[in-house]
N, C-alpha and C. Protein backbone atom coordinates (compact mmCIF):
# COMPACT_ATOMS: atom_id res chain seq x y z
N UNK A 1 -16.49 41.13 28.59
CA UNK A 1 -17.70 40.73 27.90
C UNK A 1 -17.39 39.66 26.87
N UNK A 2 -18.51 38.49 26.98
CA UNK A 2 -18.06 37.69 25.89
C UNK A 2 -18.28 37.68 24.74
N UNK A 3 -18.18 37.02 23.68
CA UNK A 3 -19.35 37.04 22.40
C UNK A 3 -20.33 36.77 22.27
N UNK A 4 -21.70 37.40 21.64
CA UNK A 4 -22.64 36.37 21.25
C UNK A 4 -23.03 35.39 20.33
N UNK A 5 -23.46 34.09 21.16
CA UNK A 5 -23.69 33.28 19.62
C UNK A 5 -24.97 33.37 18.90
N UNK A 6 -25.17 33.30 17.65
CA UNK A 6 -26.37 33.84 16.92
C UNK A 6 -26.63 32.12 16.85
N UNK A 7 -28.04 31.52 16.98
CA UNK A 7 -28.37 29.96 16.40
C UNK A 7 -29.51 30.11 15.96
N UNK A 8 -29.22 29.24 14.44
CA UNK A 8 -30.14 29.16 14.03
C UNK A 8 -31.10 27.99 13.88
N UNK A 9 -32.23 28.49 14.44
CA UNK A 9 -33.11 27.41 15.04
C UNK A 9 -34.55 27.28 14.51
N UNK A 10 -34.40 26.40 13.44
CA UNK A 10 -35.76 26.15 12.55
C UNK A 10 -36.09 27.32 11.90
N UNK A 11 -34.67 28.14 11.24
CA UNK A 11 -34.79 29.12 10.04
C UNK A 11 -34.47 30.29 10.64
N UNK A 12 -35.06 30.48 11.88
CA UNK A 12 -35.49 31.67 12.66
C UNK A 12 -33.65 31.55 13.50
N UNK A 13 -33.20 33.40 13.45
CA UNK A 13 -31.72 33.38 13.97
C UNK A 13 -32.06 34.19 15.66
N UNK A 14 -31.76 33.16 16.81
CA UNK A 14 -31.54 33.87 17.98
C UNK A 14 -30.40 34.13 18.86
N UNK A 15 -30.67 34.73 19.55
CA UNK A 15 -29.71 34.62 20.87
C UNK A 15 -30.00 34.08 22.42
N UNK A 16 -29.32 33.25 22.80
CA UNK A 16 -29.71 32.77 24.48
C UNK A 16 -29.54 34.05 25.50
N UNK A 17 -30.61 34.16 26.01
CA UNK A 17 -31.03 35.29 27.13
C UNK A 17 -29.42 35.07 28.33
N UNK A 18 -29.14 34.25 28.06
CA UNK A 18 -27.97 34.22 29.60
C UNK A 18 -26.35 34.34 28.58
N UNK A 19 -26.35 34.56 27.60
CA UNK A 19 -25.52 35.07 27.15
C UNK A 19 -25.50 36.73 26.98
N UNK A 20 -26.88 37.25 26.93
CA UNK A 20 -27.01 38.74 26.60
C UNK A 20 -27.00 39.13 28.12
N UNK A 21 -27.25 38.59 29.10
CA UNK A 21 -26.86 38.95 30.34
C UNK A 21 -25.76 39.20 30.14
N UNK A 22 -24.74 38.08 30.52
CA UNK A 22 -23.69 38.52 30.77
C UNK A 22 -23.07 39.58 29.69
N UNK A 23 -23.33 39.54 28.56
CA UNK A 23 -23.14 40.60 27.77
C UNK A 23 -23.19 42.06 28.49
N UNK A 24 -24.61 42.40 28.74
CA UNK A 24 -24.95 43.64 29.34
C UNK A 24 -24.33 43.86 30.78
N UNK A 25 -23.99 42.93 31.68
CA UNK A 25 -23.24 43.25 32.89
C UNK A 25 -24.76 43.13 33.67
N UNK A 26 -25.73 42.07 33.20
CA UNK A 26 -26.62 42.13 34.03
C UNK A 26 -26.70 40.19 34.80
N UNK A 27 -27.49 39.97 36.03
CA UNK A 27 -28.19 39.16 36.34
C UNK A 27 -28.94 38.33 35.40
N UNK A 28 -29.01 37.06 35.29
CA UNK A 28 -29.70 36.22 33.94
C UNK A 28 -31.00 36.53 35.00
N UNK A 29 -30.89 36.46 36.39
CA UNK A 29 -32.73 36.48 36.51
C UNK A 29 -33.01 37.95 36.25
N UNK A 30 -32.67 39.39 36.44
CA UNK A 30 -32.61 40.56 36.18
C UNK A 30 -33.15 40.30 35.21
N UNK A 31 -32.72 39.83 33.81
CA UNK A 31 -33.28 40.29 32.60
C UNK A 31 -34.19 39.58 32.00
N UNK A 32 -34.58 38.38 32.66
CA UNK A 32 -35.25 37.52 32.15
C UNK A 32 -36.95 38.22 32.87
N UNK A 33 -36.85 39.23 34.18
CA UNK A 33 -37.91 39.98 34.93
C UNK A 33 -38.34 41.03 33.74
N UNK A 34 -37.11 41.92 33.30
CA UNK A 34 -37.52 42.57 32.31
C UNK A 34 -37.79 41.91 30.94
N UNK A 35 -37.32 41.01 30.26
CA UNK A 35 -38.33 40.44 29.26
C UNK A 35 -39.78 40.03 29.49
N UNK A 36 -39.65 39.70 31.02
CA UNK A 36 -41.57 39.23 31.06
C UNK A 36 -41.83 40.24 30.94
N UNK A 37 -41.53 41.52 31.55
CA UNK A 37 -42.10 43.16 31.84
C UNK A 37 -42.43 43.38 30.35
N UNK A 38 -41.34 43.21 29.15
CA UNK A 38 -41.59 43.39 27.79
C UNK A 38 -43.17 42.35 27.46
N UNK A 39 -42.83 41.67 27.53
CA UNK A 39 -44.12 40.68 27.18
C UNK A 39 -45.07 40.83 27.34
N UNK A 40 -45.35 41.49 28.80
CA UNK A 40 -46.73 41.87 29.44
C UNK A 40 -47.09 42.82 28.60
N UNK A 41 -46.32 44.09 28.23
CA UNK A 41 -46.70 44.93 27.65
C UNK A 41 -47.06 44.84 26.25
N UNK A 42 -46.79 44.14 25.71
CA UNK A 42 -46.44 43.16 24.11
C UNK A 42 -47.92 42.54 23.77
N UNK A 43 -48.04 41.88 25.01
CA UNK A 43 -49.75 41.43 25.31
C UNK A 43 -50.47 42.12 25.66
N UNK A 44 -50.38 43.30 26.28
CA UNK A 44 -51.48 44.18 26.15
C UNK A 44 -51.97 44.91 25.39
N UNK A 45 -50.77 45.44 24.23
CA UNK A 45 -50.71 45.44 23.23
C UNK A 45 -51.27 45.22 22.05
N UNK A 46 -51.53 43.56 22.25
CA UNK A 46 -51.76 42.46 21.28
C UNK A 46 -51.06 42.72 20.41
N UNK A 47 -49.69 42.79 20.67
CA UNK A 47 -48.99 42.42 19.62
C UNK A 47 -48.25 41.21 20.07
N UNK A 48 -47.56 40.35 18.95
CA UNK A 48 -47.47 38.77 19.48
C UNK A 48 -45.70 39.25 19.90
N UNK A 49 -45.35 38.68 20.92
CA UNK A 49 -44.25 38.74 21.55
C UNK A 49 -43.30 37.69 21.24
N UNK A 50 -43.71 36.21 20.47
CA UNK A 50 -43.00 35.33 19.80
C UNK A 50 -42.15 35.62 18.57
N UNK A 51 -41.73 37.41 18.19
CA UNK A 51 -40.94 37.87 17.21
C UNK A 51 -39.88 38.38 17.57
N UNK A 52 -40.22 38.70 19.40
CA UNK A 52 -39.16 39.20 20.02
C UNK A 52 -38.58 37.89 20.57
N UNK A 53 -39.50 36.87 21.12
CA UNK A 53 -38.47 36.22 22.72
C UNK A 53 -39.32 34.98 22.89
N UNK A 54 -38.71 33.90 22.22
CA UNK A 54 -39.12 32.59 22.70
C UNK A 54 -38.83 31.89 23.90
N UNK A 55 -39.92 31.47 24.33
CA UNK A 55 -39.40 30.51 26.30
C UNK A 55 -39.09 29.75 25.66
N UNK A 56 -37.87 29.26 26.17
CA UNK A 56 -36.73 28.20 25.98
C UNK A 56 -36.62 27.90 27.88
N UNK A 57 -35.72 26.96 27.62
CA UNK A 57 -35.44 26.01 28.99
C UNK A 57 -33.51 25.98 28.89
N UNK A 58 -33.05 25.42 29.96
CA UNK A 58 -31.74 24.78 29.80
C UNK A 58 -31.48 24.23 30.95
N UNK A 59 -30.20 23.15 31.14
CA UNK A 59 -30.20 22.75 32.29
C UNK A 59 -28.78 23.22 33.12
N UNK A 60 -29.56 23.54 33.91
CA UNK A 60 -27.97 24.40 35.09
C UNK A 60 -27.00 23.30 35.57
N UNK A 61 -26.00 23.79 35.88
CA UNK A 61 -25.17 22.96 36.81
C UNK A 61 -25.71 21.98 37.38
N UNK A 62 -26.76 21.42 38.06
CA UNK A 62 -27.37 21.12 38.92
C UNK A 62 -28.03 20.13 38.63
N UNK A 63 -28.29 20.07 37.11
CA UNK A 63 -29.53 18.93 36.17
C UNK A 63 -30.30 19.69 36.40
N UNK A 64 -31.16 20.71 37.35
CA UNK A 64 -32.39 21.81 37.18
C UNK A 64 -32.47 22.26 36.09
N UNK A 65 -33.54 22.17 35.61
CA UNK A 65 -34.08 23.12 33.84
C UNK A 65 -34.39 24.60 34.52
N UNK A 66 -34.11 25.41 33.66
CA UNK A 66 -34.70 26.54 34.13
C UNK A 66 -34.67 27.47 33.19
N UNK A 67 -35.57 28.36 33.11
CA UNK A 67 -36.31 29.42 32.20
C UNK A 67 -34.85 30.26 31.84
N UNK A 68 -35.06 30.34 30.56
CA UNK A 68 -34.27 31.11 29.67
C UNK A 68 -35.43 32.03 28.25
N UNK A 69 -34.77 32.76 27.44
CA UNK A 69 -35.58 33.31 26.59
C UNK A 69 -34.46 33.19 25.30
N UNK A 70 -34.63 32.82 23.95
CA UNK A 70 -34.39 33.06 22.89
C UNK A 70 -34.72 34.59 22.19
N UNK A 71 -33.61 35.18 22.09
CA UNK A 71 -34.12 36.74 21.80
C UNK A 71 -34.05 36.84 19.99
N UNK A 72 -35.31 36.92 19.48
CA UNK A 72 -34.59 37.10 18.08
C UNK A 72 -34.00 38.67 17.70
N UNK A 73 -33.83 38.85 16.87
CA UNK A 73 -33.15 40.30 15.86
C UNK A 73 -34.10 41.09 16.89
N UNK A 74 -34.77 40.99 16.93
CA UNK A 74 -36.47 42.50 16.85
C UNK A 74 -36.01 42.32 18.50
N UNK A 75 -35.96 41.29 19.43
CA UNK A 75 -35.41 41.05 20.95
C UNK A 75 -34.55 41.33 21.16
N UNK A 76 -33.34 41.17 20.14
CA UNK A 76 -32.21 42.30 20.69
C UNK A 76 -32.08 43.97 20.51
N UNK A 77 -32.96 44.22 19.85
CA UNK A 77 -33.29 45.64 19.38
C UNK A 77 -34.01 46.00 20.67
N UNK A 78 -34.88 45.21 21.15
CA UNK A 78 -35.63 45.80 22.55
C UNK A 78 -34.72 46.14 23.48
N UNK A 79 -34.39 44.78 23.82
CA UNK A 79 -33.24 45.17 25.02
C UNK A 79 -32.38 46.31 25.09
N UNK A 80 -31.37 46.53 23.64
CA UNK A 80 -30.38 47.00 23.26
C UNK A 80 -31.59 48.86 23.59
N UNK A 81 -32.24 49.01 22.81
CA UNK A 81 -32.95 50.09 23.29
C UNK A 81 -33.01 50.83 24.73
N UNK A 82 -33.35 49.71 25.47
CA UNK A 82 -33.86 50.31 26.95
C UNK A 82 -32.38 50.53 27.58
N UNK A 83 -31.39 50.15 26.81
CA UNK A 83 -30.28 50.17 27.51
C UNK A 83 -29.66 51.82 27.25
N UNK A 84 -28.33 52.44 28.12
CA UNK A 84 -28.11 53.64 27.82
C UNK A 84 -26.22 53.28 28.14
N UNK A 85 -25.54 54.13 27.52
CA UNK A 85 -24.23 54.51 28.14
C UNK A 85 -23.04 52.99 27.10
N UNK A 86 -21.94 52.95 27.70
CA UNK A 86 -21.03 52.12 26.74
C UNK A 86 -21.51 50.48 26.86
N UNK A 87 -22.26 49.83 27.74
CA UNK A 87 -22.47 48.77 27.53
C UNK A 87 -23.78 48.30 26.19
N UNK A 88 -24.86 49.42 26.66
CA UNK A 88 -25.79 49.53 25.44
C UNK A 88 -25.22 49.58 24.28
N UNK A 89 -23.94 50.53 23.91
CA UNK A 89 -23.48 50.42 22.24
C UNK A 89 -23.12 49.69 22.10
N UNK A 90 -22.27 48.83 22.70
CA UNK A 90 -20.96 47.86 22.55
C UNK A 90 -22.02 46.75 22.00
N UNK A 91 -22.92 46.21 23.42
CA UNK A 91 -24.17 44.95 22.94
C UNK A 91 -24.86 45.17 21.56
N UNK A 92 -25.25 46.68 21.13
CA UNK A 92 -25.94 46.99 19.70
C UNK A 92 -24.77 46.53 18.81
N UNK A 93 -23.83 46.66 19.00
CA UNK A 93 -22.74 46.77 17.95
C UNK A 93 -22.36 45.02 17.18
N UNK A 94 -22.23 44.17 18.89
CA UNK A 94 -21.95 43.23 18.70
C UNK A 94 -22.72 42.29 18.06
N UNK A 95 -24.25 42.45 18.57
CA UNK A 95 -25.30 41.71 18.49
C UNK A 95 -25.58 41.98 16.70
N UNK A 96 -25.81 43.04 16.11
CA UNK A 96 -26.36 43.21 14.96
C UNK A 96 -25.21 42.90 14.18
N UNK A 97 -23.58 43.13 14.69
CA UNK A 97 -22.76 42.09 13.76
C UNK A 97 -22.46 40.78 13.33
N UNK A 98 -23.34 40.09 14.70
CA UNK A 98 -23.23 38.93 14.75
C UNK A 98 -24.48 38.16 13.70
N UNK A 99 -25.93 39.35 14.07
CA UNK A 99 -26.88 38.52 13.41
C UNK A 99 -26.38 38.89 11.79
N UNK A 100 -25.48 40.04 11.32
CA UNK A 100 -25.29 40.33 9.68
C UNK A 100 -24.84 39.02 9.27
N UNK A 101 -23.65 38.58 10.21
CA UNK A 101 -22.46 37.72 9.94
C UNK A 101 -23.50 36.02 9.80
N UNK A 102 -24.69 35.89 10.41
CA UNK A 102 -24.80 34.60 10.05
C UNK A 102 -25.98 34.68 9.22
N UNK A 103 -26.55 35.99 9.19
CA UNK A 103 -27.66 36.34 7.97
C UNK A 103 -27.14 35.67 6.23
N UNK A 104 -25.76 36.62 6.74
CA UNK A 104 -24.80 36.36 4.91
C UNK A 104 -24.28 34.72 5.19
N UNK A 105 -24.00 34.08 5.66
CA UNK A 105 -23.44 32.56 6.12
C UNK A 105 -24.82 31.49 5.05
N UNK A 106 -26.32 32.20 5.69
CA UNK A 106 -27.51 30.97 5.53
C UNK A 106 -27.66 31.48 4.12
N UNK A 107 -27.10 33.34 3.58
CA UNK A 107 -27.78 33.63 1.89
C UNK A 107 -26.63 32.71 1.45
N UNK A 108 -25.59 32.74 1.47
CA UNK A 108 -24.60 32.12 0.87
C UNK A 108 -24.42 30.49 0.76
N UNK A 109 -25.37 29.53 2.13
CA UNK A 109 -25.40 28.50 1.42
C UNK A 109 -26.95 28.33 0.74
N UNK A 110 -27.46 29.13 1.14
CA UNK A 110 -28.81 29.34 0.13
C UNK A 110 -28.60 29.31 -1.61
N UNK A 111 -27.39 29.99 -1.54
CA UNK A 111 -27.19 30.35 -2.95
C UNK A 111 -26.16 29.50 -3.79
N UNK A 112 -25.40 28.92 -2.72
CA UNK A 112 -24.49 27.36 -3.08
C UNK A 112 -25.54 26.44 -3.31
N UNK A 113 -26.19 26.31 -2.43
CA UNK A 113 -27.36 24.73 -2.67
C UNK A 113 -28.01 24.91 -4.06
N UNK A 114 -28.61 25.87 -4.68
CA UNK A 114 -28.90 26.61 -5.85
C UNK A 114 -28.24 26.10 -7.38
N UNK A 115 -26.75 26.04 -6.94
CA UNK A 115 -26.08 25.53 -8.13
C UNK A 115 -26.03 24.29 -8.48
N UNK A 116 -25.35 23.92 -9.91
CA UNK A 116 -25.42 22.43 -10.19
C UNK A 116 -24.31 21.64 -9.02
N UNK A 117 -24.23 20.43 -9.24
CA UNK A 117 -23.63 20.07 -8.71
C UNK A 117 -21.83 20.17 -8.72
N UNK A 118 -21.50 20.53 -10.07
CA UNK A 118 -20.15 20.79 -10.76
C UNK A 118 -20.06 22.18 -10.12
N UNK A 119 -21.15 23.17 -10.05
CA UNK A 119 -20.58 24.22 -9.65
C UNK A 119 -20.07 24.56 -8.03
N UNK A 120 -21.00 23.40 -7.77
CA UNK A 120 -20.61 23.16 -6.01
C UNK A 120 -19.75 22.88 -5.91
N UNK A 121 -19.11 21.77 -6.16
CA UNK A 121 -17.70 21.15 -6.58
C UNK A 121 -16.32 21.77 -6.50
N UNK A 122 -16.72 22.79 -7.92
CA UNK A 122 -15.71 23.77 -7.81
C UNK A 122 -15.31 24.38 -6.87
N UNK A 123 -16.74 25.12 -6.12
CA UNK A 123 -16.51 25.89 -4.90
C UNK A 123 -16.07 25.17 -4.12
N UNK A 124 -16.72 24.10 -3.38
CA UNK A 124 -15.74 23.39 -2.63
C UNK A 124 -14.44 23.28 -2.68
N UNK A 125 -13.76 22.90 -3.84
CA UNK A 125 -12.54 22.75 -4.25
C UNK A 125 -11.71 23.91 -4.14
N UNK A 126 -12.11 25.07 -4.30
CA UNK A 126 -11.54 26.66 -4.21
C UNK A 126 -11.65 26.64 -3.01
N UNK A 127 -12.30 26.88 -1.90
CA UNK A 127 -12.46 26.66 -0.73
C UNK A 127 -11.24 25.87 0.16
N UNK A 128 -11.29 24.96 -0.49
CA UNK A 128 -10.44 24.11 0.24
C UNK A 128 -8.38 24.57 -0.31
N UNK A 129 -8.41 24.75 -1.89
CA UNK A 129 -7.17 25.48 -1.96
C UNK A 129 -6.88 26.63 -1.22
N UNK A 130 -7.58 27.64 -1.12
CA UNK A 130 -7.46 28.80 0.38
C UNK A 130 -7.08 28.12 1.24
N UNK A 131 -7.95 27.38 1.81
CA UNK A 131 -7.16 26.07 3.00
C UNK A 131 -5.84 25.96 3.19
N UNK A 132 -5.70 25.42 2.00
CA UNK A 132 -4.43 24.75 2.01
C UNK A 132 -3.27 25.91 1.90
N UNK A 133 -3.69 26.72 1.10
CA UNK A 133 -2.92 27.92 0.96
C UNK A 133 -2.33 28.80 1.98
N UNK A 134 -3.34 28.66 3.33
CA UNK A 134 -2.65 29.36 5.01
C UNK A 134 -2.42 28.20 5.30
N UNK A 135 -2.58 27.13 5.22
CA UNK A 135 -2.04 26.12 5.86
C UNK A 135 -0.16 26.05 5.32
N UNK A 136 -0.21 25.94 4.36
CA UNK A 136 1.49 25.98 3.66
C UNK A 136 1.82 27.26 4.00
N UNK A 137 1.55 28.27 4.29
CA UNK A 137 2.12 29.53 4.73
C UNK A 137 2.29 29.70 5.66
N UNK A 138 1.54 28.82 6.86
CA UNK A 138 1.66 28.46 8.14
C UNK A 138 3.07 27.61 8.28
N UNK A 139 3.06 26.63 7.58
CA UNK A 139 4.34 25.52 7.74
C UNK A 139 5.48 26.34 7.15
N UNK A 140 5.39 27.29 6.55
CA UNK A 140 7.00 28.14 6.03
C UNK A 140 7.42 29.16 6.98
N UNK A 141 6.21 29.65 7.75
CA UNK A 141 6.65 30.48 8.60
C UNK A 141 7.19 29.92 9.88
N UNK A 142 6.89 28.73 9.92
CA UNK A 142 7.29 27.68 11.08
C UNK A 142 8.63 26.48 11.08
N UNK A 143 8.58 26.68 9.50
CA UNK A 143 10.38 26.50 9.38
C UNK A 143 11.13 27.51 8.97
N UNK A 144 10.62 28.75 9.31
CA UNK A 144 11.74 29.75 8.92
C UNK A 144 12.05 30.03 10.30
N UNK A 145 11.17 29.78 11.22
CA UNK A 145 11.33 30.05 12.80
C UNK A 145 12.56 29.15 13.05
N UNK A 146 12.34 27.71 12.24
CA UNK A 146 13.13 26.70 12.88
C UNK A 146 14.62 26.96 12.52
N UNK A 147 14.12 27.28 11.32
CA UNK A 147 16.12 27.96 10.39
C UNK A 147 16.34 28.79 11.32
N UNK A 148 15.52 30.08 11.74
CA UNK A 148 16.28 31.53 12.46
C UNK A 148 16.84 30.74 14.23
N UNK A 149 16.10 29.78 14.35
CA UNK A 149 16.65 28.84 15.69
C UNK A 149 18.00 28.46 15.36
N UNK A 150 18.11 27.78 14.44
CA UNK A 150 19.12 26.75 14.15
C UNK A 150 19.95 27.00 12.91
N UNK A 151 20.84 27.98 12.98
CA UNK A 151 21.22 28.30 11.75
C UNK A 151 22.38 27.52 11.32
N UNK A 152 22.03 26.96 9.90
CA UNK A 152 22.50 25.98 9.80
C UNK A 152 24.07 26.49 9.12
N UNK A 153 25.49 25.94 9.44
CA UNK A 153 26.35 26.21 9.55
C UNK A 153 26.97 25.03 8.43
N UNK A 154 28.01 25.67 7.08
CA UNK A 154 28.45 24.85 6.14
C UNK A 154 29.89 24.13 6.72
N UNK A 155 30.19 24.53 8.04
CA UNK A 155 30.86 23.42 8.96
C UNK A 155 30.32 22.61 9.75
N UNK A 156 29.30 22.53 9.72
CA UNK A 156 29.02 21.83 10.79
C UNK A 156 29.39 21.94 11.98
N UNK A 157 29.48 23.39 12.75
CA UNK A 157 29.89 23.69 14.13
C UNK A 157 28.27 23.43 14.80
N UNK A 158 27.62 23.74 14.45
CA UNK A 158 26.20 23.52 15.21
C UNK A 158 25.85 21.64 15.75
N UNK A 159 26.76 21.09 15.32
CA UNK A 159 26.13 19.71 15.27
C UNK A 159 27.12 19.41 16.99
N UNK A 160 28.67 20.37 16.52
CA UNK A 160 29.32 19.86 18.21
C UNK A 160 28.57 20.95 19.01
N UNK A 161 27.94 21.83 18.67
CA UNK A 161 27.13 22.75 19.65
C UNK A 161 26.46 22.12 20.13
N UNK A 162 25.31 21.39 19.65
CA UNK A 162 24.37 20.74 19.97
C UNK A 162 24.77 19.47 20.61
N UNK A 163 25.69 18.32 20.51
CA UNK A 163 26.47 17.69 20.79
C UNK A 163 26.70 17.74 22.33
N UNK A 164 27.44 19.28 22.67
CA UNK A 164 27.69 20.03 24.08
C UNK A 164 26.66 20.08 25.02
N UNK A 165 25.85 20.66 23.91
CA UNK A 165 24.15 20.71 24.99
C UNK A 165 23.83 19.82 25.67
N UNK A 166 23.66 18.74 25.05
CA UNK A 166 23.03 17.68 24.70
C UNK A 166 23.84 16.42 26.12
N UNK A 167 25.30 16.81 25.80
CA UNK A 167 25.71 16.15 26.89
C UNK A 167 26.00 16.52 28.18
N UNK A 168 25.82 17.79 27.82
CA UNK A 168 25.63 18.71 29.57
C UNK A 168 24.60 18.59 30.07
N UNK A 169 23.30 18.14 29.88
CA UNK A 169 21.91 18.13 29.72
C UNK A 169 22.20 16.79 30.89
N UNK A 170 22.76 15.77 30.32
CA UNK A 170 22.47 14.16 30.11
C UNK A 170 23.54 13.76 31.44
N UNK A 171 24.13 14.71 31.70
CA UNK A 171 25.53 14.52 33.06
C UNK A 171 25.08 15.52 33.98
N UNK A 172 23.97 16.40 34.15
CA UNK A 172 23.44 16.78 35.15
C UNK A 172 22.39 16.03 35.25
N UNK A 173 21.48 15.35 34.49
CA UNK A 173 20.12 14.78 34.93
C UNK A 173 20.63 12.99 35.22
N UNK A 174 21.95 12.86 34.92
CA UNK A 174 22.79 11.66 35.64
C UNK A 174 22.03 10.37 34.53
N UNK A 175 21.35 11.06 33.43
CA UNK A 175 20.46 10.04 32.46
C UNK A 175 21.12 10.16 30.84
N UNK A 176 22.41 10.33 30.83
CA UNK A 176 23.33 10.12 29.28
C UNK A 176 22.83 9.75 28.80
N UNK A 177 22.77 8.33 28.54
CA UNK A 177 22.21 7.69 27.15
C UNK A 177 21.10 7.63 27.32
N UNK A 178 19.81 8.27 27.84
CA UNK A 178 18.46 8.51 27.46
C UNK A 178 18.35 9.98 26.81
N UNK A 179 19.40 11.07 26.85
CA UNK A 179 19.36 11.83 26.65
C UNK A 179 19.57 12.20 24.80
N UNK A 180 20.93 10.95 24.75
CA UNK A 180 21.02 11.20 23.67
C UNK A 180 20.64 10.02 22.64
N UNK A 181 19.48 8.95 23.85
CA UNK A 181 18.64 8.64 22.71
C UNK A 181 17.34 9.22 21.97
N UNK A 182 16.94 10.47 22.96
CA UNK A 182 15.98 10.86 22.84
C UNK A 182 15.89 11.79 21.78
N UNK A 183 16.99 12.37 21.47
CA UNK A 183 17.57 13.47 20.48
C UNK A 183 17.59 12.78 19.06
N UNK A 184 18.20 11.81 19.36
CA UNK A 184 18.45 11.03 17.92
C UNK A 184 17.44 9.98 17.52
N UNK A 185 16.51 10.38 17.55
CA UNK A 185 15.36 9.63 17.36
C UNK A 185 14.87 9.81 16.05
């Protein structure tokens, strides 16, 4: 099962109907039969069905457009409902973590845009030291890999080690001095 993506589209947060297919282990036309089935009933109802599931379009493989549904929050709650057994929890689980996760994303730049401009600033700037902060922890753990490779020796035996390699390498591939220009670069 893959992830779902939550988009937010003119404020309003959905999901693409052919992603919650494959989510559920269903047919995109399968579920797109049971969302009309929802709808019909939605309209008989009179209750408005544009809170659950907007017609949307997309284009297939093919350049063909073809019918899709935008499911909002209240549309994945339908679906997720009629569903039963481990694929129903897993989709509830995923889906309502996904819509928390970009709910808190739009309060949070809601609440950045809010500040002065100095205070944006800052944040930005903190933001970006975290950055940098796995980034340099990234590059130490990646020359400590390179030290535990290459341990560096206060004789310098590693240099005729490498030396050996280097020219055993270069007298089987019958290409010496490309070998050990390539090294000493």
């Amino acid at each position: 099962m893959n992830e779902l993506t939550v988009i937010n589209q003119n404020g309003q947060l959905v999901v693409d109907s052919r992603e919650v297919a494959e989510m559920i282990g269903k047919q995109h036309s399968h579920l797109l039969r049971d969302i009309k089935g929802y709808i019909e009933i939605l309209n008989q109802s009179k209750i408005g069905f544009v809170d659950f599931f907007i017609e949307s379009t997309y284009m297939d493989s093919k350049g063909e457009e073809r019918p899709c549904y935008l499911l909002t929050r209240k549309g994945c709650d339908m679906v997720a409902n009629k569903m039963t057994g481990e694929k129903g929890v897993i989709f509830t689980a995923k889906y309502v973590t996904k819509f928390e996760e970009m709910e808190k994303q739009i309060k949070n730049q809601v609440i950045t845009s809010e500040l002065s401009p100095q205070l944006q600033l800052l944040i930005n700037m903190e933001l970006e030291q975290k950055k940098m902060k796995l980034e340099l922890q990234e590059t130490k753990k990646e020359v400590q890999a390179i030290k535990d490779i290459i341990v560096i020796n206060p004789r310098a035996e590693w240099r005729k080690q490498t030396n050996n390699i280097l020219n055993s390498i270069g007298y089987k591939t019958k290409e010496y001095q490309k070998v050990k220009e390539e090294a000493y670069k």
